[in-house]
Protein backbone atom coordinates (compact mmCIF):
# COMPACT_ATOMS: atom_id res chain seq x y z
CA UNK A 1 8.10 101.51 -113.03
CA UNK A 2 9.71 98.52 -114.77
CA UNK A 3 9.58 94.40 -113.23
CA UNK A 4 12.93 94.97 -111.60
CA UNK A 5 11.64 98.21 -109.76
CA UNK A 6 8.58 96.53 -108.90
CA UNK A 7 10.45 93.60 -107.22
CA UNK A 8 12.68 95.20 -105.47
CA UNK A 9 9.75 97.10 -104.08
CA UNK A 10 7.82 94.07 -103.41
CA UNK A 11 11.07 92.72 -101.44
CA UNK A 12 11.22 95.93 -99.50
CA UNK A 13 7.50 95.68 -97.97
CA UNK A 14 8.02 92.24 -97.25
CA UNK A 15 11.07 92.98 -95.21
CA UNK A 16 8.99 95.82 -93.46
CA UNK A 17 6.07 93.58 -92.42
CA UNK A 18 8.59 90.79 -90.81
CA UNK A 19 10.67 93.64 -89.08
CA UNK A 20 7.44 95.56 -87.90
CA UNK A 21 6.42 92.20 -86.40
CA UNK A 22 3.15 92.23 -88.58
CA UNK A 23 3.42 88.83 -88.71
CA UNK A 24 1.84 86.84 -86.00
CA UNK A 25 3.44 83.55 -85.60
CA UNK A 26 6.50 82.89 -85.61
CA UNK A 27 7.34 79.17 -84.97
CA UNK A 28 10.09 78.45 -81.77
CA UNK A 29 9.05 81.85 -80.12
CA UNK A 30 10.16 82.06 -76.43
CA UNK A 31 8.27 84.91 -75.33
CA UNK A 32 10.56 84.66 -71.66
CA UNK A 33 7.65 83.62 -69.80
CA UNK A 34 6.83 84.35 -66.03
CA UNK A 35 7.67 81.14 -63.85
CA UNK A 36 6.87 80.49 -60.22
CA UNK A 37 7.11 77.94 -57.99
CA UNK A 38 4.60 75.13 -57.90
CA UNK A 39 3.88 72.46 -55.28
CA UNK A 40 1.54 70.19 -56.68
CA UNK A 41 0.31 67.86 -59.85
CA UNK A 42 -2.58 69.96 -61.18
CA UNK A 43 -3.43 73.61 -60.84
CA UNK A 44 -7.48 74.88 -60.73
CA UNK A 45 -8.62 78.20 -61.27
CA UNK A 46 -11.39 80.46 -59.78
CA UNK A 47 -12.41 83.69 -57.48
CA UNK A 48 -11.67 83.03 -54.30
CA UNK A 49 -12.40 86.24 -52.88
CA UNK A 50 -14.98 87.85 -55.04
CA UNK A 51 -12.65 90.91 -56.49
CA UNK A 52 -13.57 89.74 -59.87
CA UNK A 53 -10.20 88.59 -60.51
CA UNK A 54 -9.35 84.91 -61.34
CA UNK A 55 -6.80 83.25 -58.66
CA UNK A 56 -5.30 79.91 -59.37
CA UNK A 57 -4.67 76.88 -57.08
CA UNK A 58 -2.47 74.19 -56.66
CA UNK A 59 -2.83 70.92 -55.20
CA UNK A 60 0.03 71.06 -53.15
CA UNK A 61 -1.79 73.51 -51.03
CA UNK A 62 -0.32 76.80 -52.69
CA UNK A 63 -2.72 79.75 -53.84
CA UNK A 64 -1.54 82.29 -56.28
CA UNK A 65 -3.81 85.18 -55.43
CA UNK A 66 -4.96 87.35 -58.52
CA UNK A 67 -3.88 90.88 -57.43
CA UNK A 68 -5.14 93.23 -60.50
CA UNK A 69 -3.01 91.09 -62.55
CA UNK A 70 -0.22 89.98 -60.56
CA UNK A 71 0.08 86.84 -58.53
CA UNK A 72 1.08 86.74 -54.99
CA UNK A 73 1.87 83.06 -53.58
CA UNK A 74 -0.19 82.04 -50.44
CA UNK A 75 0.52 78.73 -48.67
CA UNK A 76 -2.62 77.22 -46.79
CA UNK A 77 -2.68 74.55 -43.95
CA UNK A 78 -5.52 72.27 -43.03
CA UNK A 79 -5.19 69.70 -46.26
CA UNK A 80 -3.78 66.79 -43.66
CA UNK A 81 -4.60 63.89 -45.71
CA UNK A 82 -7.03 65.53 -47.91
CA UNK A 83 -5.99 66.34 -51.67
CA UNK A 84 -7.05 69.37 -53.46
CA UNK A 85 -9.47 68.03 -56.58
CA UNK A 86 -10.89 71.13 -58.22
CA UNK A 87 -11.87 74.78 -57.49
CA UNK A 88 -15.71 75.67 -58.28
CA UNK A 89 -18.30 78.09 -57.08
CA UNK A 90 -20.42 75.74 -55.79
CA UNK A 91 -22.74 78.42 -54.10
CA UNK A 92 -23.18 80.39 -56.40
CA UNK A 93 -22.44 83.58 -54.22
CA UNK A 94 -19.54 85.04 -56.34
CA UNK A 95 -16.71 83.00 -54.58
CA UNK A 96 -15.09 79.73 -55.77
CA UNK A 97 -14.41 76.93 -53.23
CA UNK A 98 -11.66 75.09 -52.88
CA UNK A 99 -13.04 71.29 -53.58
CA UNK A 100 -10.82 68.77 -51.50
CA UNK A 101 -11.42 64.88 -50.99
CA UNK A 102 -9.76 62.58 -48.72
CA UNK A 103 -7.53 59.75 -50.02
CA UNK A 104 -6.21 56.38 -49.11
CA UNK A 105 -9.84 55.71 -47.96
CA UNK A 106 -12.70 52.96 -49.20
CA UNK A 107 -15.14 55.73 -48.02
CA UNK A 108 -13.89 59.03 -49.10
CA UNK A 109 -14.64 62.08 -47.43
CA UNK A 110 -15.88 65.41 -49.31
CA UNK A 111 -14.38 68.78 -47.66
CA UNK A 112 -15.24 72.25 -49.21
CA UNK A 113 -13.00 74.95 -48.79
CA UNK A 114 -13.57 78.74 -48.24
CA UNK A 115 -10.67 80.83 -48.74
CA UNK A 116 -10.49 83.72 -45.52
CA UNK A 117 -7.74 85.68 -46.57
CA UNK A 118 -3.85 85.63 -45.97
CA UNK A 119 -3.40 82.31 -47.14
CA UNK A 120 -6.44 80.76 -44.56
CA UNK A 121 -8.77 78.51 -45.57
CA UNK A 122 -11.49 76.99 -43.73
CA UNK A 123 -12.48 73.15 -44.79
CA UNK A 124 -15.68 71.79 -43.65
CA UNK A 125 -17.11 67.80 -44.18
CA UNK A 126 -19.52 67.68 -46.75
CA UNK A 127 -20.60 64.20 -46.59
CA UNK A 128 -19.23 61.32 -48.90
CA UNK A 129 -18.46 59.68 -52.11
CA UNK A 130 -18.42 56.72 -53.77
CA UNK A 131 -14.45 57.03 -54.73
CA UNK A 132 -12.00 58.83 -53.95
CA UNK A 133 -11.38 60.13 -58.26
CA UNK A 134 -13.70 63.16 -58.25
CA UNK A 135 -14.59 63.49 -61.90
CA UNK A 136 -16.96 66.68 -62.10
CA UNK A 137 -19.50 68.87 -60.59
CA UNK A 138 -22.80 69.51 -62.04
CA UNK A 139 -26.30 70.68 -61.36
CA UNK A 140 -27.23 67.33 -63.39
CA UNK A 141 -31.10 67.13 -62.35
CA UNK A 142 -31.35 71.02 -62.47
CA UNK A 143 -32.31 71.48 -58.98
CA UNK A 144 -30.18 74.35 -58.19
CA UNK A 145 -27.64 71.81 -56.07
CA UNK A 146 -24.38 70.57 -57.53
CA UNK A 147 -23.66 66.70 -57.62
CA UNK A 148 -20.53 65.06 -57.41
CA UNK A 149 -20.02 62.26 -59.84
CA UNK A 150 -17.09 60.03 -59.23
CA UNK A 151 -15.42 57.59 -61.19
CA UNK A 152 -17.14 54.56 -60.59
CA UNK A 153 -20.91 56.53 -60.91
CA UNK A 154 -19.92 56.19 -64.84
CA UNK A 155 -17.20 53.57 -65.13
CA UNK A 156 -19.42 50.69 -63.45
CA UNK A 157 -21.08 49.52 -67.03
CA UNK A 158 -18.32 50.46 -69.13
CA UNK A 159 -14.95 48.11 -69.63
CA UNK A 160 -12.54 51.69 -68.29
CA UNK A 161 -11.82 50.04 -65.62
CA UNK A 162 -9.99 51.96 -62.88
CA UNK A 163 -7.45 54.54 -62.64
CA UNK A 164 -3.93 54.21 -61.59
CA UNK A 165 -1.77 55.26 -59.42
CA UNK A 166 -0.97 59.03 -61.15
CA UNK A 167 -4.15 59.05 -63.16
CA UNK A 168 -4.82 61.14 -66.21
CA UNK A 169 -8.37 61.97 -65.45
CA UNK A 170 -10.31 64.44 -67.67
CA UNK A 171 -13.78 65.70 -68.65
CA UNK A 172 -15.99 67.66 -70.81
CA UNK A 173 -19.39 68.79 -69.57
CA UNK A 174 -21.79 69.72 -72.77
CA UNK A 175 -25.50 68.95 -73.58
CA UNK A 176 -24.32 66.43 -76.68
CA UNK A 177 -27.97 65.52 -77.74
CA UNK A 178 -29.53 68.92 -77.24
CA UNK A 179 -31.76 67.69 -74.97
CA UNK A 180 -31.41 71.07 -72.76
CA UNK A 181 -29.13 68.80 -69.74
CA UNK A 182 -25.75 68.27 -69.01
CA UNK A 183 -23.98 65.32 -70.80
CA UNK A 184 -20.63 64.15 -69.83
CA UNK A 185 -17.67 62.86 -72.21
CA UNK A 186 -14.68 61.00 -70.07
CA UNK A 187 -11.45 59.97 -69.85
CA UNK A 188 -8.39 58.26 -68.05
CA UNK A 189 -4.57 58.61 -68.95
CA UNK A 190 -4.20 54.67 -70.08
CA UNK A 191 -7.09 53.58 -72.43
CA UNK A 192 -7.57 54.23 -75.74
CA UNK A 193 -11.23 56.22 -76.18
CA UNK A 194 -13.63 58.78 -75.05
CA UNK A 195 -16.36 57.62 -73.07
CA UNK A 196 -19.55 59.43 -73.77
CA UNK A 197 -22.23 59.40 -70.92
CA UNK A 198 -26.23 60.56 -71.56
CA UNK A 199 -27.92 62.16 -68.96
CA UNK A 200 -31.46 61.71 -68.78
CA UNK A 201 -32.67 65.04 -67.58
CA UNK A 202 -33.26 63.58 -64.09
CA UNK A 203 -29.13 63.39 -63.21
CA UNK A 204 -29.18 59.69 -64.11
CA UNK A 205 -26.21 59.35 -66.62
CA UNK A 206 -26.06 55.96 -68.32
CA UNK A 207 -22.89 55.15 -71.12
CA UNK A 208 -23.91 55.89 -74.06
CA UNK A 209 -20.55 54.94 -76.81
CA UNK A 210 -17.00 55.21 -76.95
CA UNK A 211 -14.53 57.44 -79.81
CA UNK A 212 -11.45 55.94 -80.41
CA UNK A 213 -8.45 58.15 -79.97
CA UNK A 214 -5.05 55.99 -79.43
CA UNK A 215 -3.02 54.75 -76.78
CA UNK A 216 -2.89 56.49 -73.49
CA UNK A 217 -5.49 58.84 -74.02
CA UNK A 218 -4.84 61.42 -71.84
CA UNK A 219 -6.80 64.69 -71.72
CA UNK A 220 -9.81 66.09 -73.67
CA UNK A 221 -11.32 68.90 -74.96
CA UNK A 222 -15.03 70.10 -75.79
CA UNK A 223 -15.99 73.25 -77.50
CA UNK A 224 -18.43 74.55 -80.97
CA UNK A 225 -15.79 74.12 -83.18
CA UNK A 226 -18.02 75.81 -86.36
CA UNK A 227 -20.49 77.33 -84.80
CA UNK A 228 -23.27 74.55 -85.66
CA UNK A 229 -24.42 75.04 -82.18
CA UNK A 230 -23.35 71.54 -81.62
CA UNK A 231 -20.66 70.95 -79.09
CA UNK A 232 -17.59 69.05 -80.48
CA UNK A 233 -15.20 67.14 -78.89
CA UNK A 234 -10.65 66.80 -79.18
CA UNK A 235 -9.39 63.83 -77.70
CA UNK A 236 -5.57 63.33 -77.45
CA UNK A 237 -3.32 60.11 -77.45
CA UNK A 238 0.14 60.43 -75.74
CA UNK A 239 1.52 57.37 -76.76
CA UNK A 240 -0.10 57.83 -80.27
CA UNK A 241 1.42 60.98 -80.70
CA UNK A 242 -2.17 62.93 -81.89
CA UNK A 243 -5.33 64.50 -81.51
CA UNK A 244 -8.20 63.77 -82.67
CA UNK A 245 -11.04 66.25 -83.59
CA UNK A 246 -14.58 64.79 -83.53
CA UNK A 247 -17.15 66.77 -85.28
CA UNK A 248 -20.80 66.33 -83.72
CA UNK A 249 -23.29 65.66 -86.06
CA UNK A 250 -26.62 65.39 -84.02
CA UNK A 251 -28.14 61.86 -82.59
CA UNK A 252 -24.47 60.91 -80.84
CA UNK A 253 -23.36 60.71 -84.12
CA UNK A 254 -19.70 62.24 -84.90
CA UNK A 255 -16.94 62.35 -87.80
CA UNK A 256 -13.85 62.36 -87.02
CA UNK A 257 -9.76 63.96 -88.03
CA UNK A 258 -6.95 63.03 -86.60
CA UNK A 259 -3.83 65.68 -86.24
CA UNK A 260 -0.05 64.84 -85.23
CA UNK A 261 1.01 66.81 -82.24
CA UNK A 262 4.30 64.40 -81.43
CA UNK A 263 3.90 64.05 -77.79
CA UNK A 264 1.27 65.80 -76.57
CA UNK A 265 -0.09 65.67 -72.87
CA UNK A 266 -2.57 68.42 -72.45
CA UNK A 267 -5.39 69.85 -74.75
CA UNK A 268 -6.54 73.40 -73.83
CA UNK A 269 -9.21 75.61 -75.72
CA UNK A 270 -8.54 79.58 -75.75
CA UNK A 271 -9.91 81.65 -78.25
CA UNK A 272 -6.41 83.43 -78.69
CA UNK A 273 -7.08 85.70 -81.08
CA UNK A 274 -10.90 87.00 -80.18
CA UNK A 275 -12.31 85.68 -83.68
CA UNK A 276 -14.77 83.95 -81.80
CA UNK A 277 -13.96 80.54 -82.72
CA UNK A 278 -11.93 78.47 -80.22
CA UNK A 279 -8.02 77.64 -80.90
CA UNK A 280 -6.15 74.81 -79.44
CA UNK A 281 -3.17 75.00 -77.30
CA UNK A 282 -1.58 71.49 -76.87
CA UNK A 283 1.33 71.21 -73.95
CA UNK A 284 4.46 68.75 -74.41
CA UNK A 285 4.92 65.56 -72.81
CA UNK A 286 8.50 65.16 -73.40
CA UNK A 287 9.41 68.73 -74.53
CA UNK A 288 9.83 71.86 -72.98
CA UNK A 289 7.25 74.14 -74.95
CA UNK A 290 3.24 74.40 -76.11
CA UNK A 291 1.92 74.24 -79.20
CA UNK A 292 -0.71 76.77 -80.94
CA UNK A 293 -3.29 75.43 -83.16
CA UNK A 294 -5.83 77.98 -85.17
CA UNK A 295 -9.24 77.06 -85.89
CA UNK A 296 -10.49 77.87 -89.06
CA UNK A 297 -14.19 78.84 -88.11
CA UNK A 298 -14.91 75.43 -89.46
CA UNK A 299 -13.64 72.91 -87.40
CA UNK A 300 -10.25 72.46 -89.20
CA UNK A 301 -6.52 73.22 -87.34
CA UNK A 302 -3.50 74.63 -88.29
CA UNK A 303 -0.56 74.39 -86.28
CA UNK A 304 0.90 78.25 -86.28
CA UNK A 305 3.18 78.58 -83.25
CA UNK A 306 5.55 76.67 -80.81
CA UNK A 307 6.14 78.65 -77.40
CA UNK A 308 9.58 77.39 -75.70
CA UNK A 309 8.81 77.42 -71.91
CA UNK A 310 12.60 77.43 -71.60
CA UNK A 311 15.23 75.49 -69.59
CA UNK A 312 14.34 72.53 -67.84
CA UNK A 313 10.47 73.30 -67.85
CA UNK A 314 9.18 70.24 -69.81
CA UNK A 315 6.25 68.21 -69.58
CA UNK A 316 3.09 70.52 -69.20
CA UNK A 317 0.84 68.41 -67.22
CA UNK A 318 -1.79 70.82 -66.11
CA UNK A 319 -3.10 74.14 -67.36
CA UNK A 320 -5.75 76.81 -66.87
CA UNK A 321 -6.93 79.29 -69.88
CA UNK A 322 -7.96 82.67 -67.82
CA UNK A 323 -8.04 86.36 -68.35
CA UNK A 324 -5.53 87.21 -65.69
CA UNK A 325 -5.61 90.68 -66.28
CA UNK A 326 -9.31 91.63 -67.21
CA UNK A 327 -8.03 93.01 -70.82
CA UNK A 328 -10.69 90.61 -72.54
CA UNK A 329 -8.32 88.20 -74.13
CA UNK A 330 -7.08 84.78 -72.20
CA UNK A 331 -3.78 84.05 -71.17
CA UNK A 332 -2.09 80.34 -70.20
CA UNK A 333 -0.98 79.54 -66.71
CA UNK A 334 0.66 76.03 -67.29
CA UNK A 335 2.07 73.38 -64.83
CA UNK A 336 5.34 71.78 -66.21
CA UNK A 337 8.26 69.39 -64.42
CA UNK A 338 11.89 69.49 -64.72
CA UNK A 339 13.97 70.52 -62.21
CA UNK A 340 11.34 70.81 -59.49
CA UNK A 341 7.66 72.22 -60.40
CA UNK A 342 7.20 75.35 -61.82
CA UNK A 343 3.77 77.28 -62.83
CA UNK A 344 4.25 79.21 -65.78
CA UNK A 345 2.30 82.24 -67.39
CA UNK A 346 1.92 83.82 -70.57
CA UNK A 347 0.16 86.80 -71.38
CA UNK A 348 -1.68 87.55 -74.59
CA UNK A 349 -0.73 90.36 -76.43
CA UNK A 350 -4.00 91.14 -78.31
CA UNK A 351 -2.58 89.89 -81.90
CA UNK A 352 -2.62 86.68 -81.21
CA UNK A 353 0.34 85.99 -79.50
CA UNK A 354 1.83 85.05 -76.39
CA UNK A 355 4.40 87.51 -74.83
């Protein structure tokens, strides 16, 4: 075969790979996602029923019940002047709560949740915290009952001062030191770092340091990034237009790389394409898509795909990474704005896409 043969060959099985969609990413996809109606700010996820299936929930009362895969929207009454704050098997029994927390108040009440069926769902008081910003749930101490740690448990000794009106509140729960206990890395939407909090094995958490990210930090991330058995940690900047990946390094120590994401609002780990390493998904603050970044197995990302979430869905403030239909690979239910609220879902296609 002579050189002009063998390129026109070489052209031919190129053209065959693209065609035969071979080729994973493809930047600007719109995969035509599934969009529903949403009521709320933030969406949760968990099992409300025990079926094994992962249901979602949104804070302006609205439950989209996991039916083998396929949502069906429940509205639920009994919120009053209570807001949704997270969803979390607190019992342990095998069925997530719905974790609500009355507002406008200097002593804020805790209510839990259990979901009944057809859209009911019972709240009972269970007693009070120090402020109203719940900002996770943890068996700290490791006495087999959760605590509730609120804003101003951590923010007291720190300069964070307190959130707005719409804050961007966001944590990461991982054992930083290896100490065997749970510590806690925090953030609101307006300052500029990560605040890192030690636990001392007995549930006392004391502030430990701060990473700088950039203005409006606004959502973080915390996951093994090379397998070191050390949990790393992505912070992301709004107004700084980046995220920053902090490598951990043992004793609180951590190096850092910064990536531009242009307007990014929401950080989101999924291991998208079951490589065991964990992948990035970054929403849009001012656009109407997400963003796909690969992980290398080492800690380094590569943007590879741009989802459009089409029309007037922009701004993904909230998102969930779940396995809606038990096929072993996650999928992305995402909250955007526009013209009203919308939940959207994409499905992954097992190649490392979504469809």
């Amino acid at each position: 075969m002579d050189d002009k043969a063998k390129a026109g060959l070489a052209i031919i099985i190129v053209l065959c790979v693209v065609l035969s969609g071979c080729l994973s990413w493809v930047p600007g996809e719109n995969p035509s996602p599934v969009v529903l109606k949403g009521y709320g700010r933030n969406i949760y996820a968990g099992d409300l029923n025990g079926d094994g299936y992962t249901d979602v929930v949104d804070d302006g009362a609205q439950i989209l019940l996991n039916d083998h895969g396929k949502f069906k929207s429940e509205r639920f009454s009994g919120l009053g002047a209570i807001q949704v704050s997270t969803v979390e098997d607190i019992d342990n029994d095998g069925k997530a709560e719905i974790i609500a927390i009355s507002i406008g108040s200097f002593n804020p009440t805790l209510y839990i949740g259990k979901y009944l069926g057809n859209g009911l769902v019972n709240f009972t008081k269970d007693g009070n915290l120090t402020d109203q910003y719940l900002v996770a749930i943890d068996d700290t101490d490791k006495d087999g009952k959760m605590e509730y740690i609120s804003h101003v448990d951590l923010a007291n000794n720190t300069d964070m001062g307190y959130p707005n009106t719409y804050p961007h509140l966001d944590t990461g729960l991982a054992d930083f030191d290896g100490d065997n206990d749970t510590d806690i890395v925090y953030t609101l939407g307006r300052v500029e770092s990560l605040y890192l909090f030690e636990n001392d094995g007995h549930g006392n958490l004391t502030f430990k340091k701060k990473l700088y990210v950039g203005n409006l930090t606004g959502s973080v991330a915390v996951g093994d990034f090379n397998n070191d058995g050390r949990p790393d940690i992505i912070g992301q900047a709004g107004n700084a237009n980046k995220f920053v990946v902090f490598m951990n390094q043992g004793n609180w120590n951590f190096t850092s790389k910064s990536y531009d994401d242009h307007g990014g609002t929401i950080l989101r780990l999924i291991d998208i394409e079951n490589d065991g390493d964990d992948d990035l998904i970054v929403g849009s603050l001012f656009g109407n898509s997400i963003v796909i970044w690969i992980n290398d197995g080492q800690g380094s990302f590569k943007k590879q795909a741009s989802y459009d979430l089409g029309g007037n869905l922009y701004e993904s403030h909230s998102a969930v990474i779940i396995d809606i239909d038990k096929d072993g690979y996650m999928d992305f239910v995402g909250m955007t704005f526009g013209t009203g609220v919308h939940i959207v879902i994409l499905m992954n296609d097992h190649k490392g896409r979504f469809t």
